[in-house]
Structure formats: structure tokens, C-alpha cells
C-alpha atoms as a PDB file:
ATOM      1  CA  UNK A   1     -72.643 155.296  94.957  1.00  0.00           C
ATOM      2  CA  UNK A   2     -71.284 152.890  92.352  1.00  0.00           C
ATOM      3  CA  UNK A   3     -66.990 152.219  92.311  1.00  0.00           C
ATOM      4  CA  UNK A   4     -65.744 153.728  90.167  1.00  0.00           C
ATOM      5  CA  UNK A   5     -63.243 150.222  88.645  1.00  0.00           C
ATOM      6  CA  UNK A   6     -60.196 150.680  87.360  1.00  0.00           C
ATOM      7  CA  UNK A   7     -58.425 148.195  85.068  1.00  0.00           C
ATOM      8  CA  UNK A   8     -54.295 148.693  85.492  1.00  0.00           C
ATOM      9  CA  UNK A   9     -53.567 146.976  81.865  1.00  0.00           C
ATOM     10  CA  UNK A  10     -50.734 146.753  79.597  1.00  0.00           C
ATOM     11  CA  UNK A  11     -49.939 143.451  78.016  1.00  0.00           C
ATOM     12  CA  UNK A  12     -45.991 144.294  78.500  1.00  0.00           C
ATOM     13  CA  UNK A  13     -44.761 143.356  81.441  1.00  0.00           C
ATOM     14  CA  UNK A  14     -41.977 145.736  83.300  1.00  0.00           C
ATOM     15  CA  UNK A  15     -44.581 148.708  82.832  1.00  0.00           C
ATOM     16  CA  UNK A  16     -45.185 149.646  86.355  1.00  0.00           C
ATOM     17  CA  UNK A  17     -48.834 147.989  86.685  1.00  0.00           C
ATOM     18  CA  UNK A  18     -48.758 146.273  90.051  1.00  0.00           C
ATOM     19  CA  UNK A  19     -46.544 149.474  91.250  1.00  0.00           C
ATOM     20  CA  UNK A  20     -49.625 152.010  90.074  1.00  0.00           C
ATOM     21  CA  UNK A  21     -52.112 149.623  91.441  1.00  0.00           C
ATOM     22  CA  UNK A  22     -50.246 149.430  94.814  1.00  0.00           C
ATOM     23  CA  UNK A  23     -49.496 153.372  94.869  1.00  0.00           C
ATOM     24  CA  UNK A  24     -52.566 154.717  93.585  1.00  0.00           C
ATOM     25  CA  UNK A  25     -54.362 152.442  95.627  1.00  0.00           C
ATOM     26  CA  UNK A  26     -52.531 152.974  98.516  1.00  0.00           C
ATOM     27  CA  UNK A  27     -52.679 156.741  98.163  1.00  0.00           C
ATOM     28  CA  UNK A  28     -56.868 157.133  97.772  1.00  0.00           C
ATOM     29  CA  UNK A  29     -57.310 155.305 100.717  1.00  0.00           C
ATOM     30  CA  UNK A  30     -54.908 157.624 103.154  1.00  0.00           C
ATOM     31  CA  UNK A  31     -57.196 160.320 101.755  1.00  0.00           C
ATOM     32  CA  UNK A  32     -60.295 158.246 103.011  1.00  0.00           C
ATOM     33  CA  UNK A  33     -61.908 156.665  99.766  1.00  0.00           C
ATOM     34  CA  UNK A  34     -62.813 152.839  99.919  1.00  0.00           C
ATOM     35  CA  UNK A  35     -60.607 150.847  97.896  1.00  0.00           C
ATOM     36  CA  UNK A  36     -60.371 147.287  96.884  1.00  0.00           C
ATOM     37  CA  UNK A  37     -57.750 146.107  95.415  1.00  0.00           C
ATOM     38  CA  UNK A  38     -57.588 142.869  92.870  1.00  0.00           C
ATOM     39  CA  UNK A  39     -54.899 140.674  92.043  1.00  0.00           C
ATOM     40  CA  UNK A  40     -55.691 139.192  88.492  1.00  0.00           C
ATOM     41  CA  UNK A  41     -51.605 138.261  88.058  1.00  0.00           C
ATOM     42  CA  UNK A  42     -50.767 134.584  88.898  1.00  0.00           C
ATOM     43  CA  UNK A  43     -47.349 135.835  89.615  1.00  0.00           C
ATOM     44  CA  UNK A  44     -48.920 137.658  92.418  1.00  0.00           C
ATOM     45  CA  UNK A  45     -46.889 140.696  92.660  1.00  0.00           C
ATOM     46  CA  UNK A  46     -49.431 143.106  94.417  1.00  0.00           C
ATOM     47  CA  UNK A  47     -50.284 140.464  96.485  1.00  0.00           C
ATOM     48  CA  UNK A  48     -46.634 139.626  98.045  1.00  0.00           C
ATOM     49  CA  UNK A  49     -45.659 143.818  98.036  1.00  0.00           C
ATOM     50  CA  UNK A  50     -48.539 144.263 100.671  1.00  0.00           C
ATOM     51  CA  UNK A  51     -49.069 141.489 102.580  1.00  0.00           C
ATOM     52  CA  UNK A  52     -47.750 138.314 103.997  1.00  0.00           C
ATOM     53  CA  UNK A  53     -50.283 136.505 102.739  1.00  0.00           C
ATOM     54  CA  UNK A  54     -49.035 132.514 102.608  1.00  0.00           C
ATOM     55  CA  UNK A  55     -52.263 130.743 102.851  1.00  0.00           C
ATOM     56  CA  UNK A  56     -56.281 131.056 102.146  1.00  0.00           C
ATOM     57  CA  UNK A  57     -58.041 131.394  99.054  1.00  0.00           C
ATOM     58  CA  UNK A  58     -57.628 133.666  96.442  1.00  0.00           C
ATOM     59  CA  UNK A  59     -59.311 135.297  93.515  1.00  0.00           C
ATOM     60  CA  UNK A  60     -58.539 132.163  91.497  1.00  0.00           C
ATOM     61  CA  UNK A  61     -60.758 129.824  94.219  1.00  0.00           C
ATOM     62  CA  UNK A  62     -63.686 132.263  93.847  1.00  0.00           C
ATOM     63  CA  UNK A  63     -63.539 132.523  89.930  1.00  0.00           C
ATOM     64  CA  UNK A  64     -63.327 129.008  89.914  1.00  0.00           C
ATOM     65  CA  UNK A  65     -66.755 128.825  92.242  1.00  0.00           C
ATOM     66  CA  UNK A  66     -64.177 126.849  94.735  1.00  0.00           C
ATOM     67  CA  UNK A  67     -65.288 129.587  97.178  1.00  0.00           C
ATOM     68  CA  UNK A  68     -68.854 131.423  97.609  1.00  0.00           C
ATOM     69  CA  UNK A  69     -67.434 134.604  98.978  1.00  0.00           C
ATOM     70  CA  UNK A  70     -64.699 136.936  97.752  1.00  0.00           C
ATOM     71  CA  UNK A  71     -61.692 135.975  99.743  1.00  0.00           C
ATOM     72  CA  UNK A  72     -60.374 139.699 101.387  1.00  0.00           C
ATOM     73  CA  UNK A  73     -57.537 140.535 103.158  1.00  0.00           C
ATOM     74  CA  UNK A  74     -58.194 143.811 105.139  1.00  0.00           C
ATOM     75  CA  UNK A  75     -54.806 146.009 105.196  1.00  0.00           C
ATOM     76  CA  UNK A  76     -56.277 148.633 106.965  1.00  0.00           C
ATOM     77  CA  UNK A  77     -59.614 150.056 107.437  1.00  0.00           C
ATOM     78  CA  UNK A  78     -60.393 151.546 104.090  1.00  0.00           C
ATOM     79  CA  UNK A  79     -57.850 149.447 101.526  1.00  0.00           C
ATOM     80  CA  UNK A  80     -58.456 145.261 101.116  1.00  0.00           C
ATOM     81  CA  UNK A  81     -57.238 143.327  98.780  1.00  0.00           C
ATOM     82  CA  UNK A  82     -58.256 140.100  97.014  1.00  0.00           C
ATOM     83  CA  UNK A  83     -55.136 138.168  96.401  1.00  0.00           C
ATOM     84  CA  UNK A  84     -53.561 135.657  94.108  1.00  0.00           C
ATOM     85  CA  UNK A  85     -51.658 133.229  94.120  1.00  0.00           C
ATOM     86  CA  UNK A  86     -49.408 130.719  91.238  1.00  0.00           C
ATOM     87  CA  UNK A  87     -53.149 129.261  91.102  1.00  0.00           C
ATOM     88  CA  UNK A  88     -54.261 131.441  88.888  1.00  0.00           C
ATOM     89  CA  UNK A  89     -52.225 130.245  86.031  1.00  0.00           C
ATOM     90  CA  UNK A  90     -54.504 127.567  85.878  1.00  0.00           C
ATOM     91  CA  UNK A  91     -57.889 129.258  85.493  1.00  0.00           C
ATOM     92  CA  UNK A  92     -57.867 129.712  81.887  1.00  0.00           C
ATOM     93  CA  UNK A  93     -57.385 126.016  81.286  1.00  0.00           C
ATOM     94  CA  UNK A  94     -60.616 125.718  83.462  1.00  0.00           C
ATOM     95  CA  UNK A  95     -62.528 128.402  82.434  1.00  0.00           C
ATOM     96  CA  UNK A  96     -62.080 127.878  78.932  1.00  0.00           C
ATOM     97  CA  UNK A  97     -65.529 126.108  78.816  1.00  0.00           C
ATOM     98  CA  UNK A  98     -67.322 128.415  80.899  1.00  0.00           C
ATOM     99  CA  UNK A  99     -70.648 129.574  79.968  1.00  0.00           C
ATOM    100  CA  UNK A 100     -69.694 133.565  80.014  1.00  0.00           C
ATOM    101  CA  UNK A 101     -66.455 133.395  81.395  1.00  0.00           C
ATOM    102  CA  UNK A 102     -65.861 136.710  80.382  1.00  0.00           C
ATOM    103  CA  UNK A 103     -68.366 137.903  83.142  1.00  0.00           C
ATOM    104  CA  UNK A 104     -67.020 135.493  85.675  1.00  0.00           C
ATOM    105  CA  UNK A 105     -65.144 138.587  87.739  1.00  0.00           C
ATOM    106  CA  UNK A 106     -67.950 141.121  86.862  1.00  0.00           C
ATOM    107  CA  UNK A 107     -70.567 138.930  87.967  1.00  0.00           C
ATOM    108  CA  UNK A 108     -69.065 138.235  91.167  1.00  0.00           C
ATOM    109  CA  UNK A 109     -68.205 141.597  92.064  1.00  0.00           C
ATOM    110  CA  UNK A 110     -72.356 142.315  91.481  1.00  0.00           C
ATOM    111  CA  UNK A 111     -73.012 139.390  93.932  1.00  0.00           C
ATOM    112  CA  UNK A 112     -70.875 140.122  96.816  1.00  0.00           C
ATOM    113  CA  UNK A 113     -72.023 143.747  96.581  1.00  0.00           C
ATOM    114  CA  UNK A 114     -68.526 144.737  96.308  1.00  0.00           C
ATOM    115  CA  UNK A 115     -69.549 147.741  93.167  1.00  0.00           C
ATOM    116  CA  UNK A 116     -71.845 149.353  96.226  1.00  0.00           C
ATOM    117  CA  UNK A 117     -69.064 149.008  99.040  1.00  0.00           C
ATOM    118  CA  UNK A 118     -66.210 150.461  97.961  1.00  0.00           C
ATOM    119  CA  UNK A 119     -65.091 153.668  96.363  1.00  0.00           C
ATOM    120  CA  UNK A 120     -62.542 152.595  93.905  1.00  0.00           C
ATOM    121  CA  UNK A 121     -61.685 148.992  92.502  1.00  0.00           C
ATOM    122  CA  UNK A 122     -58.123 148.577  91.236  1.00  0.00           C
ATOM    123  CA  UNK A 123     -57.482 145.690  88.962  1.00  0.00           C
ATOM    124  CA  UNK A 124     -53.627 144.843  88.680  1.00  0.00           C
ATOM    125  CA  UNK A 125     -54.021 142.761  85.226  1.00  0.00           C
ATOM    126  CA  UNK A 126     -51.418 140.211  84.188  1.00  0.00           C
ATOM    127  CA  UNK A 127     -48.989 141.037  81.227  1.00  0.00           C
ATOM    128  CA  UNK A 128     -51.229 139.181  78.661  1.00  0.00           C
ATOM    129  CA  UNK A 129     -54.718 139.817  76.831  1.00  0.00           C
ATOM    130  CA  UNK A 130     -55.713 136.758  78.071  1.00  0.00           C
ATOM    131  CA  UNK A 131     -58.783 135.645  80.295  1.00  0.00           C
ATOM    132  CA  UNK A 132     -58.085 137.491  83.523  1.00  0.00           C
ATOM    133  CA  UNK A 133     -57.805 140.990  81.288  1.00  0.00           C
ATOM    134  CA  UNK A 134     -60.637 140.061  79.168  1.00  0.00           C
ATOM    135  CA  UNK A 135     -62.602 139.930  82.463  1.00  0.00           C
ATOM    136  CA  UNK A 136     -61.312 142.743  84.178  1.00  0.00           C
ATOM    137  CA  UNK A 137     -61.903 145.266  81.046  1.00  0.00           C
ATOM    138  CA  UNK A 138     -65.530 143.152  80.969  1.00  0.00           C
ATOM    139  CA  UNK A 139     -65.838 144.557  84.692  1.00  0.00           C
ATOM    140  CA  UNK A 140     -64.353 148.160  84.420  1.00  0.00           C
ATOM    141  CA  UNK A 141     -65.689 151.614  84.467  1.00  0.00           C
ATOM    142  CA  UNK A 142     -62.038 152.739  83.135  1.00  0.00           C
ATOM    143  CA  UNK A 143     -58.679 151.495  81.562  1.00  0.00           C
ATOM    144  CA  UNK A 144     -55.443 152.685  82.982  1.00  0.00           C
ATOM    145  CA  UNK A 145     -52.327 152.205  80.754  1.00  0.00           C
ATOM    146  CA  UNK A 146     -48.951 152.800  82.023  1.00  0.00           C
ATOM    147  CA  UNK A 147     -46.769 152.949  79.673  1.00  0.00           C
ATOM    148  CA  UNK A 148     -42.901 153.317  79.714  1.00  0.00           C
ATOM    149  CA  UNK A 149     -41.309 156.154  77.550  1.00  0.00           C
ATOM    150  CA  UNK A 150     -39.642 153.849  75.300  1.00  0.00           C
ATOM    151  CA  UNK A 151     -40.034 152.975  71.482  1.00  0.00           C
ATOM    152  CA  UNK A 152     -41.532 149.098  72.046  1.00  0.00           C
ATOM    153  CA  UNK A 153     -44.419 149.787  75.035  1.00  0.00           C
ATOM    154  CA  UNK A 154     -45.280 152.853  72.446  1.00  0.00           C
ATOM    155  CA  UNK A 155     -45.539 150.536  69.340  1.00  0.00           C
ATOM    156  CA  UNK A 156     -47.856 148.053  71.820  1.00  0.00           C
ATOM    157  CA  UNK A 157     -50.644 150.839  72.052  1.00  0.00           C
ATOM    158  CA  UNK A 158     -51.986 149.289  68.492  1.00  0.00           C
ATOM    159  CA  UNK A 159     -52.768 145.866  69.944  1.00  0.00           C
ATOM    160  CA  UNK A 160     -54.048 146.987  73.471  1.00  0.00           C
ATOM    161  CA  UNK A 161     -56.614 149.301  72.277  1.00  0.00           C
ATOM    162  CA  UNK A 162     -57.764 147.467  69.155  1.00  0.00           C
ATOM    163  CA  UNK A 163     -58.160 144.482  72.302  1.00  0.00           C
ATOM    164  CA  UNK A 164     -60.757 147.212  73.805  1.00  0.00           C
ATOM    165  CA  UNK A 165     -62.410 148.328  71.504  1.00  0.00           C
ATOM    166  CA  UNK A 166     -63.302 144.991  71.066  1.00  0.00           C
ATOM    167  CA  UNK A 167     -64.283 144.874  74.560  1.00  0.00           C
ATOM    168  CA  UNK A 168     -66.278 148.255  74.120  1.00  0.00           C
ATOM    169  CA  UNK A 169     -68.407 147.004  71.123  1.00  0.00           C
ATOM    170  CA  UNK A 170     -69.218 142.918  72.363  1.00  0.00           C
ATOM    171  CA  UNK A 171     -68.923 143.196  76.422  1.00  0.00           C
ATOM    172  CA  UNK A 172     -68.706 146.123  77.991  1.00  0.00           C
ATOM    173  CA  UNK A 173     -69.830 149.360  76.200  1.00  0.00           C
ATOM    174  CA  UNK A 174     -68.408 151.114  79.528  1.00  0.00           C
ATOM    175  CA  UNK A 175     -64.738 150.175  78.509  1.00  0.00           C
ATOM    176  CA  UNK A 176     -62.255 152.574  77.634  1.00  0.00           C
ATOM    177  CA  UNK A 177     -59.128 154.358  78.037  1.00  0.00           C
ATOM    178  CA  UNK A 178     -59.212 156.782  80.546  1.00  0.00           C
ATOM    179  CA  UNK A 179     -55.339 157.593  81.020  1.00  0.00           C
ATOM    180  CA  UNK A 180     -52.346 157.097  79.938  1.00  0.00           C
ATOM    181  CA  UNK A 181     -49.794 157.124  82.888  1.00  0.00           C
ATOM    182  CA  UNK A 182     -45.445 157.098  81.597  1.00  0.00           C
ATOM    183  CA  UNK A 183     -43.552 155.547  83.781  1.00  0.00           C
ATOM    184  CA  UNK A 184     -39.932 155.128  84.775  1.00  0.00           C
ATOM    185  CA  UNK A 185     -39.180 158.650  82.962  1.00  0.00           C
ATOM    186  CA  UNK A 186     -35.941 159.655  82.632  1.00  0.00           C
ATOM    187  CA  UNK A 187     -34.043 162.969  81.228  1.00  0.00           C
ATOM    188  CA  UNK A 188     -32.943 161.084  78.381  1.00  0.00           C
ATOM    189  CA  UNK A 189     -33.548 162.175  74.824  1.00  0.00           C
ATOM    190  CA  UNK A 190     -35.005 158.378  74.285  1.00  0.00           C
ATOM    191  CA  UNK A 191     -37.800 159.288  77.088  1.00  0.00           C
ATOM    192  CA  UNK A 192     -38.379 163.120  75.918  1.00  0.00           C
ATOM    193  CA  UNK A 193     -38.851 161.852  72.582  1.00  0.00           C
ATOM    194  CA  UNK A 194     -40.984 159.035  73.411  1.00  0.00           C
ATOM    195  CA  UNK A 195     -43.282 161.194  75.433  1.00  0.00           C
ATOM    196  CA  UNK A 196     -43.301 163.993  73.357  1.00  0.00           C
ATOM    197  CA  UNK A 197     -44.206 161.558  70.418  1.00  0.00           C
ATOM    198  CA  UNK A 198     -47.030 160.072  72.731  1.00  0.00           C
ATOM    199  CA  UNK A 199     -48.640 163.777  73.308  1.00  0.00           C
ATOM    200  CA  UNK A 200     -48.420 165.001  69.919  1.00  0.00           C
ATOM    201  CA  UNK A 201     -50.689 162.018  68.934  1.00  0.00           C
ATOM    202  CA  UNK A 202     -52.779 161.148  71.707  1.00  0.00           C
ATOM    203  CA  UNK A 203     -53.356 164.894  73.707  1.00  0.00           C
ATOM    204  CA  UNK A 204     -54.864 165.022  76.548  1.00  0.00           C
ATOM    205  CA  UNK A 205     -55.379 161.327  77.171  1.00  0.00           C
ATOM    206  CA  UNK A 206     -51.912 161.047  78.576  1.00  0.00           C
ATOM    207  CA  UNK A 207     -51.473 162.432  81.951  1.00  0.00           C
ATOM    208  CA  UNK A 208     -49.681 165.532  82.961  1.00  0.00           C
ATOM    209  CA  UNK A 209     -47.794 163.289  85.819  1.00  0.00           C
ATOM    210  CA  UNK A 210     -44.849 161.219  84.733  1.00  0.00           C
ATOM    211  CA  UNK A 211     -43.173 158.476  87.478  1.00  0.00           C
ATOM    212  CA  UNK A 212     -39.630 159.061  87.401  1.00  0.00           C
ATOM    213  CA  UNK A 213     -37.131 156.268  87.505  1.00  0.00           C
ATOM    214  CA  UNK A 214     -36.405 155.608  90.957  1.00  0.00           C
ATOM    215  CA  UNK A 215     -35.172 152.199  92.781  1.00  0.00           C
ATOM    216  CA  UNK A 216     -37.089 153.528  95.769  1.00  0.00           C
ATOM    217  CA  UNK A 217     -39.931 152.270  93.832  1.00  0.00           C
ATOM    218  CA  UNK A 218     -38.361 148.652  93.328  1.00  0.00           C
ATOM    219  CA  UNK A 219     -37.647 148.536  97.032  1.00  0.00           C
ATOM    220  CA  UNK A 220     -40.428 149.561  98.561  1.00  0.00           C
ATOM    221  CA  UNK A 221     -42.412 145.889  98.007  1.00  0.00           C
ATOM    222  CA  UNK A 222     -39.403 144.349  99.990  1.00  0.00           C
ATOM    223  CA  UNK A 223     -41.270 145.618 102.867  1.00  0.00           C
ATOM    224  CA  UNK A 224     -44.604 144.975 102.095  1.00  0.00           C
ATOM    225  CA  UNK A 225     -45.340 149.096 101.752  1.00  0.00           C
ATOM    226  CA  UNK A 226     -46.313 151.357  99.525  1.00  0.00           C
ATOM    227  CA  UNK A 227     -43.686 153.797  97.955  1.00  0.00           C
ATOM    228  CA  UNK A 228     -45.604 156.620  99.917  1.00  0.00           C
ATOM    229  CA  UNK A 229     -45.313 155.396 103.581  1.00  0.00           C
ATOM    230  CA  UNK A 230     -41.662 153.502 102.636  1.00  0.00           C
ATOM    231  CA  UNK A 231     -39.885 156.629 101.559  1.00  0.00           C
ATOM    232  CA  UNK A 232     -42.487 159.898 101.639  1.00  0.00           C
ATOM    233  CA  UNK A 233     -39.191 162.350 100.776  1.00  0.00           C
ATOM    234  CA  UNK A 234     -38.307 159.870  97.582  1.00  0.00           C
ATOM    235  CA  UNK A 235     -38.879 160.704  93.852  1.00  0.00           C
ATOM    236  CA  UNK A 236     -41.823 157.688  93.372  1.00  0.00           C
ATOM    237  CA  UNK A 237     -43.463 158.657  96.438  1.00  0.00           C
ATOM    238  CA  UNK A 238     -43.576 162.322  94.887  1.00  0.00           C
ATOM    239  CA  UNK A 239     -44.625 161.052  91.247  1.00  0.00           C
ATOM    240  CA  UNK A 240     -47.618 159.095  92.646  1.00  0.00           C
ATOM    241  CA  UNK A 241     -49.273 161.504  95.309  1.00  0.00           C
ATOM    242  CA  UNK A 242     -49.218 164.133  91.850  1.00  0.00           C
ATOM    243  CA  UNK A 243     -50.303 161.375  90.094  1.00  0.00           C
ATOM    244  CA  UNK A 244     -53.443 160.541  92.301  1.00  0.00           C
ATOM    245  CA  UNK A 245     -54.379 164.338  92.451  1.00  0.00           C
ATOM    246  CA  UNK A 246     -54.366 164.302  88.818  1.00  0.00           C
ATOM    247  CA  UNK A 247     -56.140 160.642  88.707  1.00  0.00           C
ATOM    248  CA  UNK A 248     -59.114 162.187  91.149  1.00  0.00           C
ATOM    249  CA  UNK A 249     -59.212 165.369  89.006  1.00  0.00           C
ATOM    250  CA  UNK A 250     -59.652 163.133  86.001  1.00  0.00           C
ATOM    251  CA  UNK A 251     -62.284 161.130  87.402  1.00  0.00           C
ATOM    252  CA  UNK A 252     -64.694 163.578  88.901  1.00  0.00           C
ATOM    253  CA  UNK A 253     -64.730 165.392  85.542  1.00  0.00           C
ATOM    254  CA  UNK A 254     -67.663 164.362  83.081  1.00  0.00           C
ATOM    255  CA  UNK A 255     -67.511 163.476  79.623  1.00  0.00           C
ATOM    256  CA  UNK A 256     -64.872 161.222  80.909  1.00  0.00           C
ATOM    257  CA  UNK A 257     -64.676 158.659  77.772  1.00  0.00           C
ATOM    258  CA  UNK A 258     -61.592 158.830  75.332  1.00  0.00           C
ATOM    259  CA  UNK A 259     -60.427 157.153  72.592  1.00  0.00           C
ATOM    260  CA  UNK A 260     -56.493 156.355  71.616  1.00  0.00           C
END
């Protein structure tokens, strides 16, 4: 079986992509699925919230060829994680004359057989549509948007999916949309209206599950853990094991392609 790779994208930061990446993540493996987990952010958010990684290379060394082999941290048995570090801020500057650079992250997860190993690869992209998202949509099988229920993040939409579609039609005819996840919901009239707004337009696209503000979510990376196994009884921890029901659901159904 081929993974199943999941892009966690938004170019606004403050979304909730390294928390979905970490949860969801997280979450599929306690139910036995292979995951892999990659760090494409060179502030290296998913990296620090699970591990105390200090030194070793990262996902910038192999992109870079400064490594042959993808550099994985084992958590436990079925979830690993490539990591980053403030590296990666450089690997645009020397990529930028790479022959396909686009493919660089594609083509190595071909190579190290990584697409046959695992079940699921999670992408936590940085808050830009620069070369690290460019190669993870390049790479993916699906995008995954969170999105937070305000008026800005919902304007955004335009530029993020005009940015795949591009993606779709030159690189990757795999590439598209295949939730949109609203996060750090509240029972305001702002976020009602917002999300609302968002399923009046877009349908079934965005999913049932919405993440409810919660600062057990902000604290749970102080621990390197998960929201689930930090606080099981909390409101995130809640949100996010509905959210990965829904998330399976989604993915095991076919005609799976959708367009915003």
C-alpha cells in the first residue's frame, strides 16, 4: 500500500497547522496506522512539541543532499518524525538553482521508500507559499487547510487554492483540497458567522469537526505531548479524536477529489 500524504497548509500562521499535524498524527498512530511525520517549518514547532531533539540532521541536511538518508527520530513504534531545525530558513537561498527543486522532497520520499513504509505522511508546512510548500503540495496525495473562523484566514482561501491549482495543473495532478478543518471555534457570533459563511459556499469540503478554543491545546507542546495523552478529559483532546474519525472516514471514501 501507498501513504496516503497529507499536506497541513495555510500560508497564515496562528491557524493550528503544527497542532493538527501533531494531533492527527499522534491520534492515527494510537489506533495502529504508520505515520511519519515532516517538519517543513524552519521555526520547528512540531519538531520541539514532540521531542527533545537538540542535535542531528534534519530535513533541511537531506534536501540539501548534506545527508543520503532521511534523518528519523522514532517516537514510538508506529509515529517518527523528520525534524527541522532554524536551518531550514536557508534552503530556499540554496535551492533556488536546483534542477527540479520542486521535486526535491517528493523525490526523496520515492528513494528512501518512505511512500511504501508508512501509512500516513503528515507535512506540517511553514506559513508561506514558498519552496518547502511548493514541495510538499508537489509530494501530496491531499491538502489539509485549517482554517480559523475569522474574517482574514477566510479571505486567504483565494490565494491558497489559486497556489494549488497551480500545483494541480504543472506538478502534481494528485493535488487538492481534501478538507477544510476550523479551528479555535468559539460561541461567538464572529465564529458562527464565519463558519456558517464557509459552509454555505464551500459544502461538504469543510469538515463536520470544529477544534474549539482551548489553552489545553497551547500547553500541551510544553511537554513534548500530544493534546490527547496531555489532557484526554480536555476540549482539544475531544475536538481531535472526532476529528481523526471524521479524517479516516474521509479518506477511505472514493471519489475523494474536491475543489474550493
Amino acid at each position: 500500500m501507498k501513504s496516503r500524504i497529507i499536506a497541513v497548509a495555510n500560508h497564515k500562521g496562528g491557524v493550528g497547522k503544527t497542532t493538527t499535524t501533531s494531533s492527527l498524527g499522534s491520534i492515527l498512530a494510537s489506533k495502529g496506522y504508520k505515520v511519519l511525520l515532516v517538519d517543513l517549518d524552519a521555526q520547528a514547532n512540531l519538531t520541539t512539541s514532540l521531542a527533545s531533539f537538540s542535535d542531528g540532521a534534519t530535513i533541511y541536511e537531506a534536501m540539501t543532499g548534506k545527508v543520503e538518508t532521511l534523518p528519523i527520530v522514532i517516537l514510538h513504534d508506529y509515529l517518527h518524525l523528520i525534524p527541522a531545525s532554524l536551518t531550514l530558513a536557508m534552503a530556499d537561498v540554496e535551492l533556488s538553482s536546483a534542477i527540479a527543486r520542486e521535486r526535491i522532497l517528493s523525490d526523496l520520499l520515492i528513494k528512501s521508500k518512505a511512500v511504501e513504509t508508512y501509512d500516513f505522511i503528515l507535512f506540517d508546512c511553514p506559513p508561506s507559499l514558498g519552496l518547502m510548500t511548493l514541495n510538499a503540495f508537489t509530494a501530496s496525495t491531499d491538502i489539509l487547510i485549517p482554517l480559523v473562523a475569522e474574517v482574514l484566514p477566510f479571505k486567504g482561501l483565494t490565494m491558497i487554492n489559486d497556489f494549488i491549482k497551480m500545483v494541480h495543473a504543472r506538478l502534481n495532478p494528485q493535488a487538492h483540497v481534501s478538507g477544510i478543518l476550523i479551528t479555535r471555534w468559539e460561541a461567538s457570533n464572529l465564529s458562527k458567522g464565519i463558519e456558517n459563511n464557509l459552509r454555505q459556499a464551500l459544502g461538504d469540503i469543510v469538515f463536520r469537526t470544529k477544534i474549539r478554543k482551548n489553552v489545553r491545546l497551547a500547553e500541551a507542546p510544553l511537554e513534548n505531548a500530544n493534546i490527547v495523552d496531555y489532557d484526554p478529559r480536555s476540549n482539544g483532546a475531544k475536538d481531535y479524536l472526532s476529528f481523526a474519525e471524521e479524517f479516516l472516514e474521509r479518506m477511505h471514501q472514493e471519489g475523494k477529489g474536491a475543489e474550493l
